[in-house]
Protein backbone atom coordinates (compact mmCIF):
# COMPACT_ATOMS: atom_id res chain seq x y z
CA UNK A 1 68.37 21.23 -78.77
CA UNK A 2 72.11 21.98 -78.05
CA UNK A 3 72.59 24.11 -74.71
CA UNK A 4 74.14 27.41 -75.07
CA UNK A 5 78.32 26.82 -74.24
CA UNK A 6 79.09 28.60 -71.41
CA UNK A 7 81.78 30.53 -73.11
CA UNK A 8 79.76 32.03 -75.33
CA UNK A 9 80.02 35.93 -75.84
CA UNK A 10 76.31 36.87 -75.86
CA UNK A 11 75.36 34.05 -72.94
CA UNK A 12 72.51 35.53 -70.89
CA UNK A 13 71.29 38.31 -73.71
CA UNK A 14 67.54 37.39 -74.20
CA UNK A 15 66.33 38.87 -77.68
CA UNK A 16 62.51 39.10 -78.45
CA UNK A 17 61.98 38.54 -82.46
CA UNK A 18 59.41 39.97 -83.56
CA UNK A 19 60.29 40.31 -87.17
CA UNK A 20 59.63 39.00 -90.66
CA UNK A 21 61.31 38.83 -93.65
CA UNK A 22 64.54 39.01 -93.66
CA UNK A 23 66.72 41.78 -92.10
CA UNK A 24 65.36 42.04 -88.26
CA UNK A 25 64.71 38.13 -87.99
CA UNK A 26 68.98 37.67 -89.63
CA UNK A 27 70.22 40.39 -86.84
CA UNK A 28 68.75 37.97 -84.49
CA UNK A 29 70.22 34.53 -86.02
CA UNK A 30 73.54 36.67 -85.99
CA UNK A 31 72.98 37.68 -82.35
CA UNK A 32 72.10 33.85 -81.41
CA UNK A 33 74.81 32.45 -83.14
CA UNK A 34 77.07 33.87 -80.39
CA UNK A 35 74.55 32.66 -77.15
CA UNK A 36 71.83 35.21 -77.21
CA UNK A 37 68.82 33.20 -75.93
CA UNK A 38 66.36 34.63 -78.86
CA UNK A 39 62.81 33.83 -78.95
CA UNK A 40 60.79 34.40 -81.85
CA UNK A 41 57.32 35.52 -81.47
CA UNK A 42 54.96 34.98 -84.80
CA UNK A 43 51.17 35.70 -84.95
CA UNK A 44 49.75 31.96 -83.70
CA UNK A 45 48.02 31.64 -87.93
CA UNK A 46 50.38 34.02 -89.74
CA UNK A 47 54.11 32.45 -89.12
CA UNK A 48 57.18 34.26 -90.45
CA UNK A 49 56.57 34.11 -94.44
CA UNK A 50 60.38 33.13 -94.72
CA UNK A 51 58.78 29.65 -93.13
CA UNK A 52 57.45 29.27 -97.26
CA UNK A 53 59.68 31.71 -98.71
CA UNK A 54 62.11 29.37 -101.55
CA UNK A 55 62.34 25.43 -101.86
CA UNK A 56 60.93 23.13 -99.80
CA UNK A 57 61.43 19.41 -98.47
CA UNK A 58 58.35 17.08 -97.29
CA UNK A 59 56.55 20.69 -96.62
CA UNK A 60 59.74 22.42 -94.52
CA UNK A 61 60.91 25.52 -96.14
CA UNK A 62 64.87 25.38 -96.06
CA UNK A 63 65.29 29.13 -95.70
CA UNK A 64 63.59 28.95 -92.17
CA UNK A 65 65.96 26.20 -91.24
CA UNK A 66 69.02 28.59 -92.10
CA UNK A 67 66.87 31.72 -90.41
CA UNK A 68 64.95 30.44 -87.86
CA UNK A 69 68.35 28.88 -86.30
CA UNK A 70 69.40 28.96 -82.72
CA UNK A 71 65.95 30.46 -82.27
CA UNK A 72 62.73 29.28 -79.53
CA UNK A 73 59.32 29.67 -81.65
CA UNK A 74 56.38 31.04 -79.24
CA UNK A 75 52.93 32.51 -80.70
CA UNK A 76 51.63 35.59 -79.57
CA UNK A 77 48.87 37.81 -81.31
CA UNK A 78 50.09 41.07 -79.83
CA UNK A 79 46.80 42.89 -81.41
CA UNK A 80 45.11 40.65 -78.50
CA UNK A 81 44.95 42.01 -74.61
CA UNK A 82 46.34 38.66 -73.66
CA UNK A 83 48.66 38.88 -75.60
CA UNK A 84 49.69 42.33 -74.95
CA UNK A 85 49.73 41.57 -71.26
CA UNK A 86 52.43 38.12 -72.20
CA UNK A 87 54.26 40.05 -74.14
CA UNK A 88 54.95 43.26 -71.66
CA UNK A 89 56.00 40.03 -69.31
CA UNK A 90 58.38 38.71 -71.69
CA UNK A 91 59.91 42.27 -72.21
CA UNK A 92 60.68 42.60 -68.49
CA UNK A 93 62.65 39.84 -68.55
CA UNK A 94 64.45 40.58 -72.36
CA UNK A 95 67.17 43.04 -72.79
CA UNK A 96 66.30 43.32 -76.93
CA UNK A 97 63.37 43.75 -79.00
CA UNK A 98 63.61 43.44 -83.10
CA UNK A 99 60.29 44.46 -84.89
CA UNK A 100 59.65 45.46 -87.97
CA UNK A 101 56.04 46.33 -88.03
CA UNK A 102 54.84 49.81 -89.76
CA UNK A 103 55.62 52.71 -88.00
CA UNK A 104 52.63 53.05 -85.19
CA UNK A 105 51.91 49.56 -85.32
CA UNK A 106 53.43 48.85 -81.92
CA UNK A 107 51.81 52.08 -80.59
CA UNK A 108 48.38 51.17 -81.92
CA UNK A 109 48.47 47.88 -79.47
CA UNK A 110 49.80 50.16 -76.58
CA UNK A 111 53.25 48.54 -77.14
CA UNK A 112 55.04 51.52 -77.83
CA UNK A 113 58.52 52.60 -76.37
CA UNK A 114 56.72 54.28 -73.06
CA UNK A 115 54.75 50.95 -72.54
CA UNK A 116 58.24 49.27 -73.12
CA UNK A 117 60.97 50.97 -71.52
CA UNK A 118 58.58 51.35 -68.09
CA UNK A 119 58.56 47.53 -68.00
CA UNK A 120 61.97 47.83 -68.49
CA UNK A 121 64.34 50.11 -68.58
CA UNK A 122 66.89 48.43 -69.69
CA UNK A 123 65.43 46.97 -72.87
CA UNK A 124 67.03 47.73 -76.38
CA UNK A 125 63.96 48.27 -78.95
CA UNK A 126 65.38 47.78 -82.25
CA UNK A 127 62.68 49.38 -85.06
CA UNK A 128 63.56 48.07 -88.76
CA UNK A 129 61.40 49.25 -91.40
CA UNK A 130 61.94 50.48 -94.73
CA UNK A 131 62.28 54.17 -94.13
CA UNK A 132 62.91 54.57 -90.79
CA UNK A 133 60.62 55.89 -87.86
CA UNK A 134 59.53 59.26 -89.28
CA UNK A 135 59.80 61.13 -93.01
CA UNK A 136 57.37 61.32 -95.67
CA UNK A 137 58.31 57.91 -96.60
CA UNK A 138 57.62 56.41 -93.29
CA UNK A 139 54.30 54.36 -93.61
CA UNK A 140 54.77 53.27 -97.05
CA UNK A 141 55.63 49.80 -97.25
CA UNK A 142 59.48 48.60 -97.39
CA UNK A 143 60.76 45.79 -98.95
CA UNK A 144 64.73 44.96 -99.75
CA UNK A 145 63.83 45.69 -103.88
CA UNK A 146 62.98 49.35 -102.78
CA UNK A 147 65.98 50.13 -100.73
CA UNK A 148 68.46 48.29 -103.88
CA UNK A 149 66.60 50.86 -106.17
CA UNK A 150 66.24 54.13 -104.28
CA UNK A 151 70.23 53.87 -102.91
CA UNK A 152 72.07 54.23 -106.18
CA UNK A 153 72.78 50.43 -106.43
CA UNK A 154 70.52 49.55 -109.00
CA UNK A 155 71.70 52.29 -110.71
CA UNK A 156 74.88 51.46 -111.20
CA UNK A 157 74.28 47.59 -111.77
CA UNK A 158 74.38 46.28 -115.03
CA UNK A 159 75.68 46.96 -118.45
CA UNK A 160 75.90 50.56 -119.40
CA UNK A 161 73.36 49.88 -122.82
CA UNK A 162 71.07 47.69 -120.66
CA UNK A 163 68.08 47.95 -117.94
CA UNK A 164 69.25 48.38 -114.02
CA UNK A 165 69.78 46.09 -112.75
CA UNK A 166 68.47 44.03 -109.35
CA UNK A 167 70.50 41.15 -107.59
CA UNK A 168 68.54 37.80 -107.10
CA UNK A 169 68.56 37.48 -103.71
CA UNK A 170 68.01 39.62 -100.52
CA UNK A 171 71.00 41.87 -100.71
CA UNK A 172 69.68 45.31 -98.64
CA UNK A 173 67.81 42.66 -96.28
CA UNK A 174 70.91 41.22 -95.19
CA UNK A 175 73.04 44.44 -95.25
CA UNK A 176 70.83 45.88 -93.09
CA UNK A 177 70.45 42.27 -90.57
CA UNK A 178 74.30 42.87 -90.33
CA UNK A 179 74.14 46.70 -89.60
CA UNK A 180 71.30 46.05 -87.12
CA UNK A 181 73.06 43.30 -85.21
CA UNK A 182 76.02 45.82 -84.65
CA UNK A 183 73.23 48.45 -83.93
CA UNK A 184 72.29 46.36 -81.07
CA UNK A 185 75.86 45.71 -79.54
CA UNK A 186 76.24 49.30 -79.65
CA UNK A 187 73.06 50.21 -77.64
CA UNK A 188 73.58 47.36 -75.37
CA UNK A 189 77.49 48.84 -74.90
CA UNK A 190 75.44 52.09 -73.74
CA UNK A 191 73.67 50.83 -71.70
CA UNK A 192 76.26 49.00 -69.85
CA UNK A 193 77.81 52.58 -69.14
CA UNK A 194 74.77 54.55 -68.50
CA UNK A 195 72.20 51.65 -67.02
CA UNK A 196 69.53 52.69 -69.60
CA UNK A 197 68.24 51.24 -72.82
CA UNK A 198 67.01 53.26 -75.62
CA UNK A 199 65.56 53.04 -79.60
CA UNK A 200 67.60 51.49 -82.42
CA UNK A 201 65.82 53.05 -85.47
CA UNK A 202 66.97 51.24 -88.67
CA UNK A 203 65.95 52.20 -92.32
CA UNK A 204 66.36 49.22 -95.15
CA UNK A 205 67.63 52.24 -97.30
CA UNK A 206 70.23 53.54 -95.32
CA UNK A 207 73.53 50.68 -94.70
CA UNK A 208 73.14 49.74 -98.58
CA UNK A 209 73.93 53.27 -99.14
CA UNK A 210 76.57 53.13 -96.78
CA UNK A 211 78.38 50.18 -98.43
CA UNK A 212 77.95 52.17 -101.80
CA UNK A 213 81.31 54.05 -100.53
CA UNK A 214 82.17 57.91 -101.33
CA UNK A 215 79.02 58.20 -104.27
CA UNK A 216 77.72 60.79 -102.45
CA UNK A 217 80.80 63.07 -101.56
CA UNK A 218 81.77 62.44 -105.49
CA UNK A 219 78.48 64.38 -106.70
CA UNK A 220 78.91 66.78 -103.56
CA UNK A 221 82.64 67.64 -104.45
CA UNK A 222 82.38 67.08 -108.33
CA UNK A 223 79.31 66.42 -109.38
CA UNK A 224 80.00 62.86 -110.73
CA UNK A 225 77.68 60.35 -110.94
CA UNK A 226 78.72 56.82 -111.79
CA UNK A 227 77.21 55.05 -114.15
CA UNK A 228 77.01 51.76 -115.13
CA UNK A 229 80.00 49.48 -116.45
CA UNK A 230 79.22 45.65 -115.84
CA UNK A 231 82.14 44.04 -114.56
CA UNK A 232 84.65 46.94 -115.61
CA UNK A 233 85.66 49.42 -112.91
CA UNK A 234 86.67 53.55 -113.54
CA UNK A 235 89.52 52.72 -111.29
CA UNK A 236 91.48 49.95 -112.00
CA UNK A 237 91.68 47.72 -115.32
CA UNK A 238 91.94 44.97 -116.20
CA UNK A 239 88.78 43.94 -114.17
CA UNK A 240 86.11 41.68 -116.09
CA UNK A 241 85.19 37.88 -116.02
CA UNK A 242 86.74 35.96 -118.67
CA UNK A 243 85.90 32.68 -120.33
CA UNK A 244 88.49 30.33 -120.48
CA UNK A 245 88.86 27.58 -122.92
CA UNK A 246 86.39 24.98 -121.36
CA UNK A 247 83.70 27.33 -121.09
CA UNK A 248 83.92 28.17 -117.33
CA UNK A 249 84.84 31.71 -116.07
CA UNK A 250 87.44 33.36 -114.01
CA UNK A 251 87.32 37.20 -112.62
CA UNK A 252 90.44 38.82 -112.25
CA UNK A 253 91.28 42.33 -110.23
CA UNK A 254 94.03 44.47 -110.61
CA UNK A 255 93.02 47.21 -107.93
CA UNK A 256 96.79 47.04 -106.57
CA UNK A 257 99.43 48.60 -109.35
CA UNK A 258 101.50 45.81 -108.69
CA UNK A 259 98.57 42.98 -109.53
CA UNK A 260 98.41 45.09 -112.78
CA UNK A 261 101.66 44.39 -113.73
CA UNK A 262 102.48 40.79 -113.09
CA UNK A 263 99.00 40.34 -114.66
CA UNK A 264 100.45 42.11 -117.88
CA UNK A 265 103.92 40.36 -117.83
CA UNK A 266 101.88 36.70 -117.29
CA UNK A 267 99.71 37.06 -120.73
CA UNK A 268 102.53 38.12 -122.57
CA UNK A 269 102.27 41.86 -122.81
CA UNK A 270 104.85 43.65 -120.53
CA UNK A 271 105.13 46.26 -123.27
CA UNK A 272 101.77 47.78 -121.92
CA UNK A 273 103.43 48.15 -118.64
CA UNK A 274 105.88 51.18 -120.38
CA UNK A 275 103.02 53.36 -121.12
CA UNK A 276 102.61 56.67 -119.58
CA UNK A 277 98.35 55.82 -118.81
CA UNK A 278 99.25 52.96 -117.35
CA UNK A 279 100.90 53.92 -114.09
CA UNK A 280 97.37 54.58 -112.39
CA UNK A 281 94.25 52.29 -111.88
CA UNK A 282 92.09 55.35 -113.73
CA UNK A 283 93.72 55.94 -116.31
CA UNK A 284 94.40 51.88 -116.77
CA UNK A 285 90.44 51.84 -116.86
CA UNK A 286 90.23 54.13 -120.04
CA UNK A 287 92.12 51.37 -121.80
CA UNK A 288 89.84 48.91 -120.43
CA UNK A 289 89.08 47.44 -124.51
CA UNK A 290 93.21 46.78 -124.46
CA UNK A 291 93.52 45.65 -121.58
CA UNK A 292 90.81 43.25 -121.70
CA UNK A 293 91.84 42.30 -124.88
CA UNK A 294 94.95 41.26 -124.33
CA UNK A 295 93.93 39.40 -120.70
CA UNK A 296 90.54 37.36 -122.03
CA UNK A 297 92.70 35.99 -124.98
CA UNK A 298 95.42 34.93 -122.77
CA UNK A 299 92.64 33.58 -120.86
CA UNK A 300 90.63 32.13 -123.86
CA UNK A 301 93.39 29.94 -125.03
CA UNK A 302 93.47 27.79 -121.71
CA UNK A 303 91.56 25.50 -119.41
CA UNK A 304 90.62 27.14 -115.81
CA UNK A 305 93.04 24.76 -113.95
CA UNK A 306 95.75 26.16 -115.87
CA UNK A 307 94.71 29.60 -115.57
CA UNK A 308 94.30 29.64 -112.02
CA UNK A 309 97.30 27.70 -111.55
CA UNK A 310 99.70 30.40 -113.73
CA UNK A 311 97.64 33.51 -111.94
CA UNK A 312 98.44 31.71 -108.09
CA UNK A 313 102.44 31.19 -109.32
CA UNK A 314 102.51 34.91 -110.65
CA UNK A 315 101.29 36.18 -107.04
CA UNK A 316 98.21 37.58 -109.55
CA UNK A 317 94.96 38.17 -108.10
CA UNK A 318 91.87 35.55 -109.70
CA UNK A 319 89.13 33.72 -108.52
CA UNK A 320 87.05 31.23 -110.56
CA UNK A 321 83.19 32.08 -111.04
CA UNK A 322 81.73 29.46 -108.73
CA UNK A 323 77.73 28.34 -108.61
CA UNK A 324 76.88 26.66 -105.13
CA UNK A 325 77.86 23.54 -106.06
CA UNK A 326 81.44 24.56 -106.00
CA UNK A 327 81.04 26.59 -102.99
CA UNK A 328 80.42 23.25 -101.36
CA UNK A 329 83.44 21.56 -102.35
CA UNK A 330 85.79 24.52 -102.26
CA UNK A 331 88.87 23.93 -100.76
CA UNK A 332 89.42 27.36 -98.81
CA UNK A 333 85.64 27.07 -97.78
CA UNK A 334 85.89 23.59 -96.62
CA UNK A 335 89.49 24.83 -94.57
CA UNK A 336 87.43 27.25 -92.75
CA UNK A 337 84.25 25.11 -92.38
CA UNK A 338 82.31 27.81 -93.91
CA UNK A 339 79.59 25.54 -95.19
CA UNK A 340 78.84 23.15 -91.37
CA UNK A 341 76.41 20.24 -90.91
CA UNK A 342 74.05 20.77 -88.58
CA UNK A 343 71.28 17.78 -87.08
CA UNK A 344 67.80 18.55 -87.42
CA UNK A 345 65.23 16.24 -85.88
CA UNK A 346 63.19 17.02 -89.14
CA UNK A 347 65.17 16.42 -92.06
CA UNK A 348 68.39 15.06 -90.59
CA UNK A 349 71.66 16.34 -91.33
CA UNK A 350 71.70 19.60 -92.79
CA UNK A 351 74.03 21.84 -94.45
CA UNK A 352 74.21 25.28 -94.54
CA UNK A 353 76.73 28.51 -93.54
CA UNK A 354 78.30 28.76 -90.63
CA UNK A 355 78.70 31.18 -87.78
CA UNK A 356 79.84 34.22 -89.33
CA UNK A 357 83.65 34.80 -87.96
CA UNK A 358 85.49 32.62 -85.84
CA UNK A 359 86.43 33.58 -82.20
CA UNK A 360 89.79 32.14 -80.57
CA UNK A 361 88.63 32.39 -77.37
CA UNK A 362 84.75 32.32 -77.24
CA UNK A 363 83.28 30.82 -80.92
CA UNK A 364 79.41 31.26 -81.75
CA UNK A 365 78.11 27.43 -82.58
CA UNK A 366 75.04 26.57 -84.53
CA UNK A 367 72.88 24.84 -81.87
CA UNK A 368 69.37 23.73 -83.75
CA UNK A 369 68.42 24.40 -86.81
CA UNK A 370 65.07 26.37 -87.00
CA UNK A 371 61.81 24.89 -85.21
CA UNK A 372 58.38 24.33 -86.22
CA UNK A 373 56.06 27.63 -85.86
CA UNK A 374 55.39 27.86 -81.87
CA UNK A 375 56.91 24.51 -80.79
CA UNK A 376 58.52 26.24 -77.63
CA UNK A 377 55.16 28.31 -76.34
CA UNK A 378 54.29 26.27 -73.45
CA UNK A 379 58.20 25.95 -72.25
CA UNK A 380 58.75 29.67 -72.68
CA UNK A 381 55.21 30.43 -71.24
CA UNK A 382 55.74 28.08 -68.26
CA UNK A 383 59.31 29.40 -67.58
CA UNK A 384 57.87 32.80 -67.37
CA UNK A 385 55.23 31.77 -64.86
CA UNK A 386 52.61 31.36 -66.70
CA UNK A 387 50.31 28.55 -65.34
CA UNK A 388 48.22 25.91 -67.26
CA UNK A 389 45.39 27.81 -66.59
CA UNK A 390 47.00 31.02 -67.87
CA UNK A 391 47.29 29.04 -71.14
CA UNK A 392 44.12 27.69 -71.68
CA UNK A 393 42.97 31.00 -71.47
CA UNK A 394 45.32 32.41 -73.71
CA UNK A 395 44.57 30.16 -76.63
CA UNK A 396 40.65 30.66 -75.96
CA UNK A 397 41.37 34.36 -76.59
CA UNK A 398 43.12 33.19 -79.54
CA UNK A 399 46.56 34.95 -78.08
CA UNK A 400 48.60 32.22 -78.58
């Protein structure tokens, strides 16, 4: 394993994961990615499920390796008294926590915040669930699905004659691993002025409503409720994916006035620009059928290459549709090193994304890949001052 660069922004934060699938185990990648020394506790027979969760190779799940990085594995069965007891020791030395049990699990083991917070005072708890700490939601079980349907996104996802619509992949999960790795930075800023740590309570179904925008002032103020358009927009048009001419697709926004018109005079139909509806993005988006008309056969009649080519001279905003084998060779991705390499002792070099910005002064690095379930227990254990003997009592108790 990589040591932590000096320079690093988070060098010296030690984060406790306790979390599973997938927001409260990504704020702590995030947090790690920058020097946070994070340790990931898991049950000693039930690992994180994101350890099986999507392909495998030669029995390693690849999401772990992405998830798991930058991370020290330890077991603990916190349900256990030694267990308990290692744990309480571990907090006293950590200045976060990230669980993501059921409300009143923690308190059921006598790990609650009191326990917690008189180990130490300083510690961050951060408490991700799916409906937050209290409400008449607040035992149910949470999952990512749940939050995507009961926000409004689903809602508006889709085509307006067809089913809502869910995204295939964990999109409130890693809204909310983002929102709860700021969360964390902003209790830890806190406590830097006022020397005490407190309780980060985060709800899967509250920063994908967030990122939903003004929905909820709109019904407030007016009563609208947005419904669903596929790819079209109510404020701007044209807006839509288009096919070009050997079968791949582009997407094209106009969400700037001035987009809309160089768009307009590049497929031939500056005429459009003249009419009274379309000097604003609204009113442009009740002549979406025009619009889109006279863009996808522009579009239609011509390779991508060309297309993109004609849209990048005319200053015209376009990307193509891309699957992830273009993300790997894209140029702009590969400037920024957006997709890195990273050696694992287990499967040898490995691709995936990269640290998430780029600092001038003090970058985050990828260190290891993730470990195999509990590989750092003894180190972590032993650092801690735990003794052989204190081990070999542990695992009799099954704690570890």
């Amino acid at each position: 394993m990589s040591p932590t660069p000096p320079t690093t922004p988070l060098t010296g934060l030690r984060v406790l994961d306790l979390a599973t699938l997938f927001a409260g185990p990504l704020a702590a990648t995030l947090l790690g990615d920058f020097g946070a020394e994070v340790i990931k506790v898991e049950h000693p027979t039930r690992p994180d499920p994101s350890r099986g969760h999507g392909p495998s190779k030669d029995g390693i799940g690849l999401w772990w390796k992405f998830l798991g990085r930058n991370k020290r594995t330890i077991t603990l069965d916190l349900s256990r008294p030694g267990g308990r007891r290692t744990l309480l020791r571990l907090a006293a030395s950590a200045d976060v926590i990230i669980e993501n049990f059921r409300p009143g699990t923690l308190e059921k083991w006598d790990l609650g915040w009191p326990e917690l917070s008189a180990a130490n005072p300083r510690l961050v708890l951060t408490r991700v669930t799916g409906f937050g700490q209290f409400g008449p939601y607040a035992h149910r079980p949470g999952f990512g699905t749940l939050a995507e349907a009961m926000s409004g996104f689903a809602a508006i996802t889709g085509e307006p004659d067809a089913p809502p619509t869910l995204p295939p992949f964990g999109l409130a999960d890693s809204i909310t691993g983002l929102a709860t790795a700021y969360a964390v930075l902003t209790a830890l800023a806190a406590r830097d002025r006022t020397g005490q740590g407190q309780v980060v309570d985060m709800a899967l179904i509250e920063p994908i409503l967030t990122v939903l925008g003004p929905h909820p002032t709109w019904y407030d103020q007016l009563g609208h409720v947005q419904p669903r358009t596929g790819n079209r927009s109510a404020n701007n048009a044209p807006r839509n994916t288009y096919r070009t001419a050997d079968g791949t697709w582009v997407a094209v926004s106009t969400s700037a006035q001035s987009v809309a018109e160089r768009v307009m005079r590049l497929v031939g139909r500056p005429d459009l620009i003249d009419e009274p509806w379309f000097a604003t993005g609204a009113d442009r988006a009740r002549h979406a059928d025009l619009l889109d008309e006279a863009v996808g056969s522009w579009i239609a009649a011509r390779p991508r290459a060309e297309v993109l080519a004609a849209f990048e001279k005319a200053e015209a905003a376009i990307a193509p549709i891309q699957d992830v084998r273009d993300v790997m060779t894209d140029p702009q991705y590969t400037a920024l090193n957006t997709i890195t390499t990273v050696d694992d002792p287990d499967l040898g070099p490995l691709r995936m994304q990269n640290v998430l910005f780029r600092l001038s002064q003090t970058p985050g690095a990828i260190r290891w890949a993730g470990r195999p379930h509990g590989a750092d227990t003894d180190t972590v254990l032993t650092d801690l001052g735990l003794t052989p003997a204190d081990l070999t009592a542990l695992r009799a108790e099954g704690a570890v």
